[in-house]
PDB file of N, CA and C in Angstrom:
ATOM      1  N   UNK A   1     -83.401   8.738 111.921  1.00  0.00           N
ATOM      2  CA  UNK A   1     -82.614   8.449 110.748  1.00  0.00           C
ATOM      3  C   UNK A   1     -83.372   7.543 109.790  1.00  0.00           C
ATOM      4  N   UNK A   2     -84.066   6.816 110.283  1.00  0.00           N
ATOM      5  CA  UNK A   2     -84.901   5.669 109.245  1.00  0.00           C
ATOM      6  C   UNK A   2     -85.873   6.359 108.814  1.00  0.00           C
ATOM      7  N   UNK A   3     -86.511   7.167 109.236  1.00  0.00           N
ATOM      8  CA  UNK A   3     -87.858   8.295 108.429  1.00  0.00           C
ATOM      9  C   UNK A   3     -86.804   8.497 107.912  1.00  0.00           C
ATOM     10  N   UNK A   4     -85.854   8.934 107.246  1.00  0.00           N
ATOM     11  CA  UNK A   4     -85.534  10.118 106.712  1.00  0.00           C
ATOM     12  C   UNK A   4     -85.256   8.963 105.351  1.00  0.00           C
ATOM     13  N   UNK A   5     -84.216   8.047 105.565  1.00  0.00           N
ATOM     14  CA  UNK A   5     -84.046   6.830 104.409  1.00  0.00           C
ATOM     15  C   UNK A   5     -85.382   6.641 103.744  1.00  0.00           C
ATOM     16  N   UNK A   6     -86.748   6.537 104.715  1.00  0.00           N
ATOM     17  CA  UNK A   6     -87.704   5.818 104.154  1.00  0.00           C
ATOM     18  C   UNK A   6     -88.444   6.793 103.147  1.00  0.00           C
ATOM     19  N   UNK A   7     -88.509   8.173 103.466  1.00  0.00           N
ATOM     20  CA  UNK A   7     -88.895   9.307 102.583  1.00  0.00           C
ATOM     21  C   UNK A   7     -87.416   9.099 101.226  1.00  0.00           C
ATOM     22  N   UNK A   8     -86.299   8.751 101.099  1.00  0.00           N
ATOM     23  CA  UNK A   8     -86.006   8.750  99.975  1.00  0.00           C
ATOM     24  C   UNK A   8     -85.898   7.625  99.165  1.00  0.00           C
ATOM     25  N   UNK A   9     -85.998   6.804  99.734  1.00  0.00           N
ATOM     26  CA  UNK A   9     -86.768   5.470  99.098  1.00  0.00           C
ATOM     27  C   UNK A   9     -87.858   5.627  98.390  1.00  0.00           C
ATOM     28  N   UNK A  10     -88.900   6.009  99.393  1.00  0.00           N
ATOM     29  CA  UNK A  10     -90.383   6.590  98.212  1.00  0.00           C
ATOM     30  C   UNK A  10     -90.003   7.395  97.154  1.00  0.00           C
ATOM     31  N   UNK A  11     -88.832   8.442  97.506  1.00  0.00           N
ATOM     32  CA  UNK A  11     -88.781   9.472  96.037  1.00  0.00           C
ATOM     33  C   UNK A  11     -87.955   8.962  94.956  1.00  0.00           C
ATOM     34  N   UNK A  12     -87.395   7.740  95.578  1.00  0.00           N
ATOM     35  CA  UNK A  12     -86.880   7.357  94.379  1.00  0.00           C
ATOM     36  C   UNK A  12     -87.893   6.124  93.760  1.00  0.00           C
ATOM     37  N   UNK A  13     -88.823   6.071  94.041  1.00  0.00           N
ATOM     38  CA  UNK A  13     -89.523   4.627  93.760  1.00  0.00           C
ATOM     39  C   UNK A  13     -90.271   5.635  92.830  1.00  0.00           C
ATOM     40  N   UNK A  14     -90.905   7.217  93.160  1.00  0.00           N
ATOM     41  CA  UNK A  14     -92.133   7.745  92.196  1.00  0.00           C
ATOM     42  C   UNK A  14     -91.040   8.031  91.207  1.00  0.00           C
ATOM     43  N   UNK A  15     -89.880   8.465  91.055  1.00  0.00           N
ATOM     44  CA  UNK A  15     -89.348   9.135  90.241  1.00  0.00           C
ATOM     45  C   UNK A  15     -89.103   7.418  88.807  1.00  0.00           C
ATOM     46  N   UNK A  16     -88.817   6.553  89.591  1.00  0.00           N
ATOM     47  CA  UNK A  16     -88.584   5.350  88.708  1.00  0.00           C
ATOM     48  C   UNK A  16     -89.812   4.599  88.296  1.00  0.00           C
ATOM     49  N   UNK A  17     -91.001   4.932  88.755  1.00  0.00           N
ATOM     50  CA  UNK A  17     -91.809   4.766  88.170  1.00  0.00           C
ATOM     51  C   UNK A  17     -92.537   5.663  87.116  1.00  0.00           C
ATOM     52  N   UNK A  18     -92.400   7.269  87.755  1.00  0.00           N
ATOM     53  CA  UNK A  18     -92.471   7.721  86.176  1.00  0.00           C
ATOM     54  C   UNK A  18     -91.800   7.995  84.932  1.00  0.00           C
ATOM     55  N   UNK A  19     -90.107   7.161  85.425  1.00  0.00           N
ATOM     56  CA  UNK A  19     -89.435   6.465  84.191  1.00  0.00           C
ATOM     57  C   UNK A  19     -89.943   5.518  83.091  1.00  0.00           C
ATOM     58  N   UNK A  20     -90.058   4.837  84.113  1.00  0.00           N
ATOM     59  CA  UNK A  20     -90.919   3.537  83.436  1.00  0.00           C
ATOM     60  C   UNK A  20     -91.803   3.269  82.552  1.00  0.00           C
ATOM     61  N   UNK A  21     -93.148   4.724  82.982  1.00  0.00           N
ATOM     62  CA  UNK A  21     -94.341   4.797  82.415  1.00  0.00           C
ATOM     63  C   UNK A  21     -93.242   5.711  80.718  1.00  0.00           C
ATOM     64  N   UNK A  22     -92.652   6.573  80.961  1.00  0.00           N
ATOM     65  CA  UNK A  22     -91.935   7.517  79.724  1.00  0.00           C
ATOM     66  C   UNK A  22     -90.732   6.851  78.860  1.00  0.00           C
ATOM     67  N   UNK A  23     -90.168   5.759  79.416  1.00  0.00           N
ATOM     68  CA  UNK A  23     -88.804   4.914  78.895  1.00  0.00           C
ATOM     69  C   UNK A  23     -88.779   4.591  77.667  1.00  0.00           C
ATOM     70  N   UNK A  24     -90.410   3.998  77.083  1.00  0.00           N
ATOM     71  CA  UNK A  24     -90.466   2.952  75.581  1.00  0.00           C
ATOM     72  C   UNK A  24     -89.074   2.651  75.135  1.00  0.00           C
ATOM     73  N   UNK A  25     -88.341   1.795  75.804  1.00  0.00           N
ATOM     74  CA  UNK A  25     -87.674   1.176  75.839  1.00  0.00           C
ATOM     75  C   UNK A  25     -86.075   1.295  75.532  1.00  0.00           C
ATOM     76  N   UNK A  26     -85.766   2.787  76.080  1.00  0.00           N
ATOM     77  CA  UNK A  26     -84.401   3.666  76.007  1.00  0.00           C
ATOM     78  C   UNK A  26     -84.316   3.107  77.334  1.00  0.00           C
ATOM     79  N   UNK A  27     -82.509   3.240  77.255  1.00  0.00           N
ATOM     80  CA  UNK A  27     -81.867   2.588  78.228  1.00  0.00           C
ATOM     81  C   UNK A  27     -81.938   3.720  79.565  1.00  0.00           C
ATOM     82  N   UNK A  28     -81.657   3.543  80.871  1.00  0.00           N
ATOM     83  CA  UNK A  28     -81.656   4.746  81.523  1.00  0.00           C
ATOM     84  C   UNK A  28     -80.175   5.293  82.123  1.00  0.00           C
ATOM     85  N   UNK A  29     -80.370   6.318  82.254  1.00  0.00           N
ATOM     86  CA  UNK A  29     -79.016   6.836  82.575  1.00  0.00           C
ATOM     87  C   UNK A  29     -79.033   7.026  84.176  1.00  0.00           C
ATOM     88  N   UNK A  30     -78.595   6.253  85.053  1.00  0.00           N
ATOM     89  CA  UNK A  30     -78.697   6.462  87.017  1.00  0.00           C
ATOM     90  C   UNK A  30     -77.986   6.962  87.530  1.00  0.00           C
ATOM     91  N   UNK A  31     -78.033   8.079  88.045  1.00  0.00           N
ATOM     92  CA  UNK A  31     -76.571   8.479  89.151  1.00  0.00           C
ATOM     93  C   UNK A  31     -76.890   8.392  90.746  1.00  0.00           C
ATOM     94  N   UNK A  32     -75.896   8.400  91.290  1.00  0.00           N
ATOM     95  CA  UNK A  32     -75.412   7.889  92.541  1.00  0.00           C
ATOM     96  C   UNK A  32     -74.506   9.041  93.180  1.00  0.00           C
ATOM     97  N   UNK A  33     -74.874   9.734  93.845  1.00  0.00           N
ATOM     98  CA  UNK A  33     -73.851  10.737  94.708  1.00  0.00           C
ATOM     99  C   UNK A  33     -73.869  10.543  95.623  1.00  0.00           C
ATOM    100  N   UNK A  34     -72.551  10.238  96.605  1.00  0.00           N
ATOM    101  CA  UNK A  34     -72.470  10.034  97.487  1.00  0.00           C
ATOM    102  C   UNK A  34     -71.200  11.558  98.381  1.00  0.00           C
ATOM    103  N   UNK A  35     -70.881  11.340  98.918  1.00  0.00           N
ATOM    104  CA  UNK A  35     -70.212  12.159  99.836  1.00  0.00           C
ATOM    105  C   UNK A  35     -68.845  12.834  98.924  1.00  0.00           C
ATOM    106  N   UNK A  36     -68.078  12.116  98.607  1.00  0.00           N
ATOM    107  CA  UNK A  36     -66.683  12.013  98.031  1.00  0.00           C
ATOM    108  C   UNK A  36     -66.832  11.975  96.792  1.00  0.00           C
ATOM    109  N   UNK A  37     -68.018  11.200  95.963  1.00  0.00           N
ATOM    110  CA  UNK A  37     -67.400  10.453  94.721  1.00  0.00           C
ATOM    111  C   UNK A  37     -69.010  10.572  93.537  1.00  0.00           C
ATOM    112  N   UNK A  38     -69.240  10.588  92.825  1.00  0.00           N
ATOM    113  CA  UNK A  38     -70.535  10.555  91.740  1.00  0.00           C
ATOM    114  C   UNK A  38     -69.800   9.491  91.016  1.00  0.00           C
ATOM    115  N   UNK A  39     -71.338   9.105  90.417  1.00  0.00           N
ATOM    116  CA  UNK A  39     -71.267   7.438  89.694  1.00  0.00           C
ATOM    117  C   UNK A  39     -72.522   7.650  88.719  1.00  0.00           C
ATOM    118  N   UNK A  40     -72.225   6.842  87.782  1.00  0.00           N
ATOM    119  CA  UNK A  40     -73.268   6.897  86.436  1.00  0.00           C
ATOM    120  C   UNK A  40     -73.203   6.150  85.893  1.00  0.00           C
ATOM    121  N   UNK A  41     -74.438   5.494  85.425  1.00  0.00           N
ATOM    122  CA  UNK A  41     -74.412   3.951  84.663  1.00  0.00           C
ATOM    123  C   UNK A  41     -75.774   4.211  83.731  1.00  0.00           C
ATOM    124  N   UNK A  42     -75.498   3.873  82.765  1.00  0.00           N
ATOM    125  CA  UNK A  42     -76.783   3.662  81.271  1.00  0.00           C
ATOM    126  C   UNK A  42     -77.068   2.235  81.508  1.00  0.00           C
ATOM    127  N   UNK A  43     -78.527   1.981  81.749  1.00  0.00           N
ATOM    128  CA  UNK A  43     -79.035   0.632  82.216  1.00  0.00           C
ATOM    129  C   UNK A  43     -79.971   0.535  81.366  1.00  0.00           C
ATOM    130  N   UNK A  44     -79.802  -1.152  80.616  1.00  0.00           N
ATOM    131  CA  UNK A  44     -81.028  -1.661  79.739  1.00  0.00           C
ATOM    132  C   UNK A  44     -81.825  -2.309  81.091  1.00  0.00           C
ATOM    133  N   UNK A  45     -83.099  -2.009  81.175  1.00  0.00           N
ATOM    134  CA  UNK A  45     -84.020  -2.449  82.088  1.00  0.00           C
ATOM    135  C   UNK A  45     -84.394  -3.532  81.629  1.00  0.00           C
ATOM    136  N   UNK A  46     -84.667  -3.554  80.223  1.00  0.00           N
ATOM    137  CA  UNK A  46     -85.211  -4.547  79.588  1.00  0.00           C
ATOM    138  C   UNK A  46     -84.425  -6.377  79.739  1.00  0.00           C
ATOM    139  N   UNK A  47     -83.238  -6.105  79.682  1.00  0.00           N
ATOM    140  CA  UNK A  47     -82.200  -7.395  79.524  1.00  0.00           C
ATOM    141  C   UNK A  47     -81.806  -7.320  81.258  1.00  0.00           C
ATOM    142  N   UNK A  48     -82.141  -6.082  81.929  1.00  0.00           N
ATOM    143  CA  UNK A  48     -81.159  -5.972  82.919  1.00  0.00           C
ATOM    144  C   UNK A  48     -79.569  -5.875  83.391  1.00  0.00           C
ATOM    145  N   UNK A  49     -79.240  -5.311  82.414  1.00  0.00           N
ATOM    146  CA  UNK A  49     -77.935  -5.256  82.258  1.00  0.00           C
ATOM    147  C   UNK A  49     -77.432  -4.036  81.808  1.00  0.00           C
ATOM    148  N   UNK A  50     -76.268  -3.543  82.888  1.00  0.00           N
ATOM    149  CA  UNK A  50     -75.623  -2.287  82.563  1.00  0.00           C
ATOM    150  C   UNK A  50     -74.628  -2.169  81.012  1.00  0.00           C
ATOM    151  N   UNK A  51     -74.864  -1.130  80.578  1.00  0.00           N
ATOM    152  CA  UNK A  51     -74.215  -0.975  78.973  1.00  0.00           C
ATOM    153  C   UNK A  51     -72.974  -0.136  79.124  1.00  0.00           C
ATOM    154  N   UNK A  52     -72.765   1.030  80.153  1.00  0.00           N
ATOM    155  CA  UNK A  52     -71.909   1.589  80.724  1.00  0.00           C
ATOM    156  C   UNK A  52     -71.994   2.374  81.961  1.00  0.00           C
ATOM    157  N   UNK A  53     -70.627   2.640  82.544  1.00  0.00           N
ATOM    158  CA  UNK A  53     -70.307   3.147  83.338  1.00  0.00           C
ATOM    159  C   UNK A  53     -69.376   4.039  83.306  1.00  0.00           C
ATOM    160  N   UNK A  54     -69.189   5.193  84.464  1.00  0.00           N
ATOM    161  CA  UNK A  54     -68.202   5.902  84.974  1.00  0.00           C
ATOM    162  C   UNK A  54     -68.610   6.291  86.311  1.00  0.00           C
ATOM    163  N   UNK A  55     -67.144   6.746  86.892  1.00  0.00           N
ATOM    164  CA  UNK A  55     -67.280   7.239  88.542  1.00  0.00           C
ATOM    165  C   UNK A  55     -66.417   8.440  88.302  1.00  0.00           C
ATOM    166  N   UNK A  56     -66.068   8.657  89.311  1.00  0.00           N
ATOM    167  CA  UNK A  56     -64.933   9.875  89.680  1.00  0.00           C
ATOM    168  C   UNK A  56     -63.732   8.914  90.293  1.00  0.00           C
ATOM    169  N   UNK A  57     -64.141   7.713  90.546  1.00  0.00           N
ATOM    170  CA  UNK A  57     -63.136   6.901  90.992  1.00  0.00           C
ATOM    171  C   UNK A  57     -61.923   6.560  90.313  1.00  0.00           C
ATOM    172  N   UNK A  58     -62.366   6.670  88.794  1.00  0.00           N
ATOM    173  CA  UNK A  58     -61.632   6.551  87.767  1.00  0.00           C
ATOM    174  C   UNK A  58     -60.351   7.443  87.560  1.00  0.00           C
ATOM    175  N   UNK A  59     -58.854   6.511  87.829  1.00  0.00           N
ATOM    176  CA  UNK A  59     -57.897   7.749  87.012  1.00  0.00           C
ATOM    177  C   UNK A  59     -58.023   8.782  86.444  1.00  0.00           C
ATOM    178  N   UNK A  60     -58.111   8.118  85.132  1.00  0.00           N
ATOM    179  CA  UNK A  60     -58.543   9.243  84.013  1.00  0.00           C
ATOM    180  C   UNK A  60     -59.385  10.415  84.721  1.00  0.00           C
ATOM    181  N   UNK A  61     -60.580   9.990  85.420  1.00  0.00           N
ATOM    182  CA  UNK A  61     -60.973  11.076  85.547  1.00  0.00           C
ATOM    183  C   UNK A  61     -60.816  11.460  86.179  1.00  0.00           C
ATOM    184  N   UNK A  62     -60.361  11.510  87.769  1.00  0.00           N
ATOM    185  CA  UNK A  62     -59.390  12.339  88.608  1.00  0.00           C
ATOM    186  C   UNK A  62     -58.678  13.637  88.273  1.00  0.00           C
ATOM    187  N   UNK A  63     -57.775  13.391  87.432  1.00  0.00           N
ATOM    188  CA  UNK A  63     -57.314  14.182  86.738  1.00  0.00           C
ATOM    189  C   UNK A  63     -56.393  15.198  87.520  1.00  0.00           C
ATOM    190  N   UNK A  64     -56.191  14.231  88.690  1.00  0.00           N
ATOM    191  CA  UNK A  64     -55.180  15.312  89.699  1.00  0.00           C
ATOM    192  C   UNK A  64     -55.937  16.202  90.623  1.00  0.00           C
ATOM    193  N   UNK A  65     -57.281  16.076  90.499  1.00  0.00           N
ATOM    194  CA  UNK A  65     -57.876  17.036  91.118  1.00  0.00           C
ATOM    195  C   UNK A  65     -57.817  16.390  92.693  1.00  0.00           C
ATOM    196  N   UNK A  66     -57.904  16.840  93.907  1.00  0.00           N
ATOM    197  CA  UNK A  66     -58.336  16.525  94.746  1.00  0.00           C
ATOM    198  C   UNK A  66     -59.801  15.447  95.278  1.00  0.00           C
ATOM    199  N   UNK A  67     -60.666  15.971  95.482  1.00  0.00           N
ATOM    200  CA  UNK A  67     -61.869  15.420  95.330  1.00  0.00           C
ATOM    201  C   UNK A  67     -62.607  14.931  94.263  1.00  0.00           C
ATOM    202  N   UNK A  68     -63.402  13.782  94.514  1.00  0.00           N
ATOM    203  CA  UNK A  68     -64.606  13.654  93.234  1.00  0.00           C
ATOM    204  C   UNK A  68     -65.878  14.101  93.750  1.00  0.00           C
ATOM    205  N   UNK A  69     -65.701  15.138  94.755  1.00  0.00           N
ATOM    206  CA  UNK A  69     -67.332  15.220  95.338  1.00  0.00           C
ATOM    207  C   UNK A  69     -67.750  16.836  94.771  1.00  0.00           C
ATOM    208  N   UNK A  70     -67.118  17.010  93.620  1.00  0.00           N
ATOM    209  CA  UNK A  70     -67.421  18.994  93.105  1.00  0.00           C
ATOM    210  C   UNK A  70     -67.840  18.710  91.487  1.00  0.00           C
ATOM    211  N   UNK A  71     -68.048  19.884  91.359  1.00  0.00           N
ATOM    212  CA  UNK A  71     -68.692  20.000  89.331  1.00  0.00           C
ATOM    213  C   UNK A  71     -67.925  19.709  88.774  1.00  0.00           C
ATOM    214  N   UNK A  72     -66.556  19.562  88.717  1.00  0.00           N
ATOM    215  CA  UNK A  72     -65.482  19.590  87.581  1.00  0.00           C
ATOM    216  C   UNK A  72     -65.728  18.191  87.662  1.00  0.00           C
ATOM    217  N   UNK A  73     -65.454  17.427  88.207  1.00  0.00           N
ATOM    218  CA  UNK A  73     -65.529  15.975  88.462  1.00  0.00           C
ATOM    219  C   UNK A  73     -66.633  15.109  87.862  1.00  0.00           C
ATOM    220  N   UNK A  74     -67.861  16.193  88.499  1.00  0.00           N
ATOM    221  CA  UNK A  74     -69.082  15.540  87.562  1.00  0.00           C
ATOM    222  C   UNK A  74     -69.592  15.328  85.977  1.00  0.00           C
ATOM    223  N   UNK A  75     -68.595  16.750  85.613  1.00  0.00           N
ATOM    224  CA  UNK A  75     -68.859  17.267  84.257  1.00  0.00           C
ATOM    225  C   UNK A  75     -67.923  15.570  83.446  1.00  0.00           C
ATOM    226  N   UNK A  76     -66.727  15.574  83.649  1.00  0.00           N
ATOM    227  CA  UNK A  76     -65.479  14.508  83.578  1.00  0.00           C
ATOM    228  C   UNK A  76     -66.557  13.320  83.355  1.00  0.00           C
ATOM    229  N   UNK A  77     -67.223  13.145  84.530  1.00  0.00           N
ATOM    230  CA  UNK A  77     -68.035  11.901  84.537  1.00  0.00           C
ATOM    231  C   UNK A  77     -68.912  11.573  83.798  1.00  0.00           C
ATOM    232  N   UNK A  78     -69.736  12.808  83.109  1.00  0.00           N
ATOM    233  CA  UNK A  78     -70.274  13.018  82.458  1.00  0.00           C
ATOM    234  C   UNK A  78     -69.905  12.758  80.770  1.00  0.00           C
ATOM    235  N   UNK A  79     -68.724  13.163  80.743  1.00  0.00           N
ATOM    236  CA  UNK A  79     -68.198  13.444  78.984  1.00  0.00           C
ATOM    237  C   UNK A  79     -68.078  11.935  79.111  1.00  0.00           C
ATOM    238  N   UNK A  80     -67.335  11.312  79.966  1.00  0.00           N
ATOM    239  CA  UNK A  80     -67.012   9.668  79.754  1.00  0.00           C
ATOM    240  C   UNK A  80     -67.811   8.975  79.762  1.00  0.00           C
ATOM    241  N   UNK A  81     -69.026   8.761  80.383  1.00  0.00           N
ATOM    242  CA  UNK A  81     -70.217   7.607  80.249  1.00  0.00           C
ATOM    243  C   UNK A  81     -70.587   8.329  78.511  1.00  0.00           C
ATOM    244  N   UNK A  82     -70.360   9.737  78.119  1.00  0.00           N
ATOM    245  CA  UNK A  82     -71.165   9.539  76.830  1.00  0.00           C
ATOM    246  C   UNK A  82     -70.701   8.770  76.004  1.00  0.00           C
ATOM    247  N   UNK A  83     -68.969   8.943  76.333  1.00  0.00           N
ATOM    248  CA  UNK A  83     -67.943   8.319  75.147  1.00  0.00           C
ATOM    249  C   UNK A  83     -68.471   6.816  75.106  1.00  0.00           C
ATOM    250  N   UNK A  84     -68.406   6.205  76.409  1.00  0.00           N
ATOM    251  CA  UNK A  84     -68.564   4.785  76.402  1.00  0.00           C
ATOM    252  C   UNK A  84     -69.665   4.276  76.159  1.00  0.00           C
ATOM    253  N   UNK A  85     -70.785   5.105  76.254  1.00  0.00           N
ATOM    254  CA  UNK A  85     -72.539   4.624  75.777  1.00  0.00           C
ATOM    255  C   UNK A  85     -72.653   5.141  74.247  1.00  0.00           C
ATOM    256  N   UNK A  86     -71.614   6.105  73.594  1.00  0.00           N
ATOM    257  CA  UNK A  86     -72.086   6.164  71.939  1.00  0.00           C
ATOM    258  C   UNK A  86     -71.188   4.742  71.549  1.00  0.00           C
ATOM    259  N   UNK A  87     -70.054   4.160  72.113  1.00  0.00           N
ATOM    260  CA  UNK A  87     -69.344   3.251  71.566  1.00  0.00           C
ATOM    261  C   UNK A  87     -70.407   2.160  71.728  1.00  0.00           C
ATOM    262  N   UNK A  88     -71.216   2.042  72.349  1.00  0.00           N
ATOM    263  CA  UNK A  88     -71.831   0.387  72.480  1.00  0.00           C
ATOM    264  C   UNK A  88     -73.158   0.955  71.735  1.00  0.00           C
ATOM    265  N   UNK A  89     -73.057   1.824  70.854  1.00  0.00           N
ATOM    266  CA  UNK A  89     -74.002   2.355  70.368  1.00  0.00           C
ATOM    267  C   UNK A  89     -75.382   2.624  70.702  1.00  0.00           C
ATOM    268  N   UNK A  90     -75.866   3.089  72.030  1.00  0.00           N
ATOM    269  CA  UNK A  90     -76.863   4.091  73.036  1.00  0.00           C
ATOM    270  C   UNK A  90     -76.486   5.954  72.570  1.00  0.00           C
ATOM    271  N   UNK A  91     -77.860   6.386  72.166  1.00  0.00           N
ATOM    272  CA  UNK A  91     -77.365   7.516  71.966  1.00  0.00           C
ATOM    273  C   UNK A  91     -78.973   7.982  72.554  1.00  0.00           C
ATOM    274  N   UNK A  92     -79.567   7.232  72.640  1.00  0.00           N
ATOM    275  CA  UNK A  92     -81.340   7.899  73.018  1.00  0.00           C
ATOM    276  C   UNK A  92     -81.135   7.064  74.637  1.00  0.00           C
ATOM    277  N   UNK A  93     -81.354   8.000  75.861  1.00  0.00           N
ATOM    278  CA  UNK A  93     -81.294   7.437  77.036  1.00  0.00           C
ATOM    279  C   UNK A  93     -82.671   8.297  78.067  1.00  0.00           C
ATOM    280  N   UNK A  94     -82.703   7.829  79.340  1.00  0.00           N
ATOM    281  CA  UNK A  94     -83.470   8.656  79.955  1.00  0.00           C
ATOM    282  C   UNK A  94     -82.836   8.969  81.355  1.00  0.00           C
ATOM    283  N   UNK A  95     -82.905   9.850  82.075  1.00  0.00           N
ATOM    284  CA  UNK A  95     -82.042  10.566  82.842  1.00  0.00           C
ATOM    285  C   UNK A  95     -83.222  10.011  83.974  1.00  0.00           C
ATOM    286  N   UNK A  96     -82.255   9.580  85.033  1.00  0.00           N
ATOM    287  CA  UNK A  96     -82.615   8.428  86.233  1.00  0.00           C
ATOM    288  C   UNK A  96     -81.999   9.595  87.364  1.00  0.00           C
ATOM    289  N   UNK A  97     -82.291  10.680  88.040  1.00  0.00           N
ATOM    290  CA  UNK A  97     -81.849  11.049  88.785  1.00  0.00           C
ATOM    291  C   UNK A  97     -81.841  10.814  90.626  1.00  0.00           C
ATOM    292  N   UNK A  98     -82.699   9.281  90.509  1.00  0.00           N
ATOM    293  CA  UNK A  98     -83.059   9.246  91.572  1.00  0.00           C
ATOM    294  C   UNK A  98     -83.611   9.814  92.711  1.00  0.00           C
ATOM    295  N   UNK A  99     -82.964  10.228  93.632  1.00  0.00           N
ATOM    296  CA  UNK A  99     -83.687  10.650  94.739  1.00  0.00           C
ATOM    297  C   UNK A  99     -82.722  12.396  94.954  1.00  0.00           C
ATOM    298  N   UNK A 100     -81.959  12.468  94.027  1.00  0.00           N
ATOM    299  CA  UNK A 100     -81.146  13.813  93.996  1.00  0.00           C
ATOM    300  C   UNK A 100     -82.153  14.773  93.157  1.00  0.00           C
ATOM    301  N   UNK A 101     -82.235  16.076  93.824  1.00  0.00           N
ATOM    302  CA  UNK A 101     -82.376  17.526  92.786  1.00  0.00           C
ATOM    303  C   UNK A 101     -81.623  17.893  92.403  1.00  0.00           C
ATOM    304  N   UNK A 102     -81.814  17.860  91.011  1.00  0.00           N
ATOM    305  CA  UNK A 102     -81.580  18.128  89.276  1.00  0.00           C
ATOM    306  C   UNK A 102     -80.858  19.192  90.030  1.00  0.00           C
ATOM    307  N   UNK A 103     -79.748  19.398  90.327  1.00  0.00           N
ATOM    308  CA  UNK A 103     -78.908  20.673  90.522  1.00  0.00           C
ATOM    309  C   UNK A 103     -77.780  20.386  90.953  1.00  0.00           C
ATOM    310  N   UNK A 104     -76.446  21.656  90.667  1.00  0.00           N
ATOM    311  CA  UNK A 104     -75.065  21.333  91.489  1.00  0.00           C
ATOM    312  C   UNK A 104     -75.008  19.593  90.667  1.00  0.00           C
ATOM    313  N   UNK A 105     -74.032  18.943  91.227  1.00  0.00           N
ATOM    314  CA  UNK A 105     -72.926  17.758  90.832  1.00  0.00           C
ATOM    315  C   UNK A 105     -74.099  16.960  89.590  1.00  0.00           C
ATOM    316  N   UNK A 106     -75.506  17.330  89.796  1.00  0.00           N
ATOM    317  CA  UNK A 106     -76.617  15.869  89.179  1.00  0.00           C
ATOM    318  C   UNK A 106     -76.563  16.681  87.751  1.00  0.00           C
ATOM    319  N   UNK A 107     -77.201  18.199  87.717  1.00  0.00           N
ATOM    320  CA  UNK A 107     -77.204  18.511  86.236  1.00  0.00           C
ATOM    321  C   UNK A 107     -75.653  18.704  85.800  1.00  0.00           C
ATOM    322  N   UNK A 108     -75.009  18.934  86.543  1.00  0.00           N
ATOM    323  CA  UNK A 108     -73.626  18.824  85.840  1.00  0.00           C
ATOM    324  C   UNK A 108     -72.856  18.011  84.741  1.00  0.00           C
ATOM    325  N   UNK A 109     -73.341  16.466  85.620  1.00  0.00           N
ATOM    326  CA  UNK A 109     -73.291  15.231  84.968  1.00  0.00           C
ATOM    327  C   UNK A 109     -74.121  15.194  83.899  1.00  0.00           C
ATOM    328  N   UNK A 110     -75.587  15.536  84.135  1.00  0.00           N
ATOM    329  CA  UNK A 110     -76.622  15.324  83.091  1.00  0.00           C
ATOM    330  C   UNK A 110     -75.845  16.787  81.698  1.00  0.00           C
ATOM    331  N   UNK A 111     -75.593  17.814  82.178  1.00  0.00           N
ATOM    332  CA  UNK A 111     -74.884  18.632  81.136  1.00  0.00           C
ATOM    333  C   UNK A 111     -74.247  18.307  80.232  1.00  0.00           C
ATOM    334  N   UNK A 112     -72.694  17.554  80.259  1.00  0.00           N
ATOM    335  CA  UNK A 112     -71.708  16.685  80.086  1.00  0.00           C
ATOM    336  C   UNK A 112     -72.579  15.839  79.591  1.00  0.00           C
ATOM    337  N   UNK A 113     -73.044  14.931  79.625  1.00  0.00           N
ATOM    338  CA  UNK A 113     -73.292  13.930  78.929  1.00  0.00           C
ATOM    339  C   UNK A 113     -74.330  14.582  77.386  1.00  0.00           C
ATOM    340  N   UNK A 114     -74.957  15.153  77.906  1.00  0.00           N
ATOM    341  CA  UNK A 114     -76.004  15.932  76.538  1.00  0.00           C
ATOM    342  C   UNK A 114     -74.951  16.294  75.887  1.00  0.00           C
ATOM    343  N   UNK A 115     -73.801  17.386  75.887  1.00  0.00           N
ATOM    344  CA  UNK A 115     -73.119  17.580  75.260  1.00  0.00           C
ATOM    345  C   UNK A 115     -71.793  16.374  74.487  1.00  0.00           C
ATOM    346  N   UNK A 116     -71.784  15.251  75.285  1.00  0.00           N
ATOM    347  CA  UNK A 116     -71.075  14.104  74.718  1.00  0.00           C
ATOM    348  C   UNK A 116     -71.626  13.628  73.665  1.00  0.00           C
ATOM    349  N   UNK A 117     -72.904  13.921  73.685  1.00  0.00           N
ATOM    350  CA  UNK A 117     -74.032  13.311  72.569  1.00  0.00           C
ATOM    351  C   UNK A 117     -74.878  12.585  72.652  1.00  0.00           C
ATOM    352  N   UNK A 118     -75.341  12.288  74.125  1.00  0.00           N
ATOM    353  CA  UNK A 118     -76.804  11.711  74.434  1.00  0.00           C
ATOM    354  C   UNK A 118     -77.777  12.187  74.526  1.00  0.00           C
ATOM    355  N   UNK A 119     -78.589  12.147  74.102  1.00  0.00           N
ATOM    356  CA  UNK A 119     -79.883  12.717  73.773  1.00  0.00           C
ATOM    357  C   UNK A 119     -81.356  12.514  75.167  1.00  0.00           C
ATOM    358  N   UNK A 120     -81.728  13.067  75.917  1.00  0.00           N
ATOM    359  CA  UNK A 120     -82.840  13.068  76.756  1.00  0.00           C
ATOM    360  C   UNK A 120     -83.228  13.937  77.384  1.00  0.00           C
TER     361      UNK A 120
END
């Protein structure tokens, strides 16, 4: 079990480092999938400080559905971090996918949000 953590640790360390090197100084956009629930936060690296958030944890975005662990959920998660990152005025971001492939619940979110109006 610890090889397996320690291989996604490394993939998330190359993937955030070739953020880093591409960022010039756009905030990043991180998601988090876990079993049940997806999470997304637009992070100034620079100040260190998150500018927004959403989960599936959220009422609103629930939406009656059963689970937060499917696409409908992600997409939801998606439209709302855009709403709340054009309000604090972030509209240029960079997509932090961590240690997930760009597919199913991750581009979903990343979909949804391009179409909310973030740009990356």
């Amino acid at each position: 079990m610890a090889r397996t953590r320690d291989r996604e640790i490394r993939r998330t360390g190359r993937v955030r480092r070739a953020l880093k090197r591409a960022a010039n100084g756009r905030p990043r956009l991180s998601v988090f999938r876990s079993s049940k629930h997806i999470y997304a936060q637009v992070i100034d690296d620079v100040k260190g400080e998150t500018l927004a958030a959403a989960s599936s944890m959220e009422k609103e975005v629930r939406g009656g559905g059963k689970t937060g662990a499917n696409v409908d959920a992600a997409k939801a998660v998606g439209q709302r971090l855009a709403e709340r990152a054009k309000q604090k005025g972030v509209t240029q971001v960079i997509f932090d996918r961590g240690a997930y492939l760009y597919h199913g619940r991750v581009k979903a979110l990343a979909d949804a949000a391009r179409e909310g109006g973030l740009e990356f």
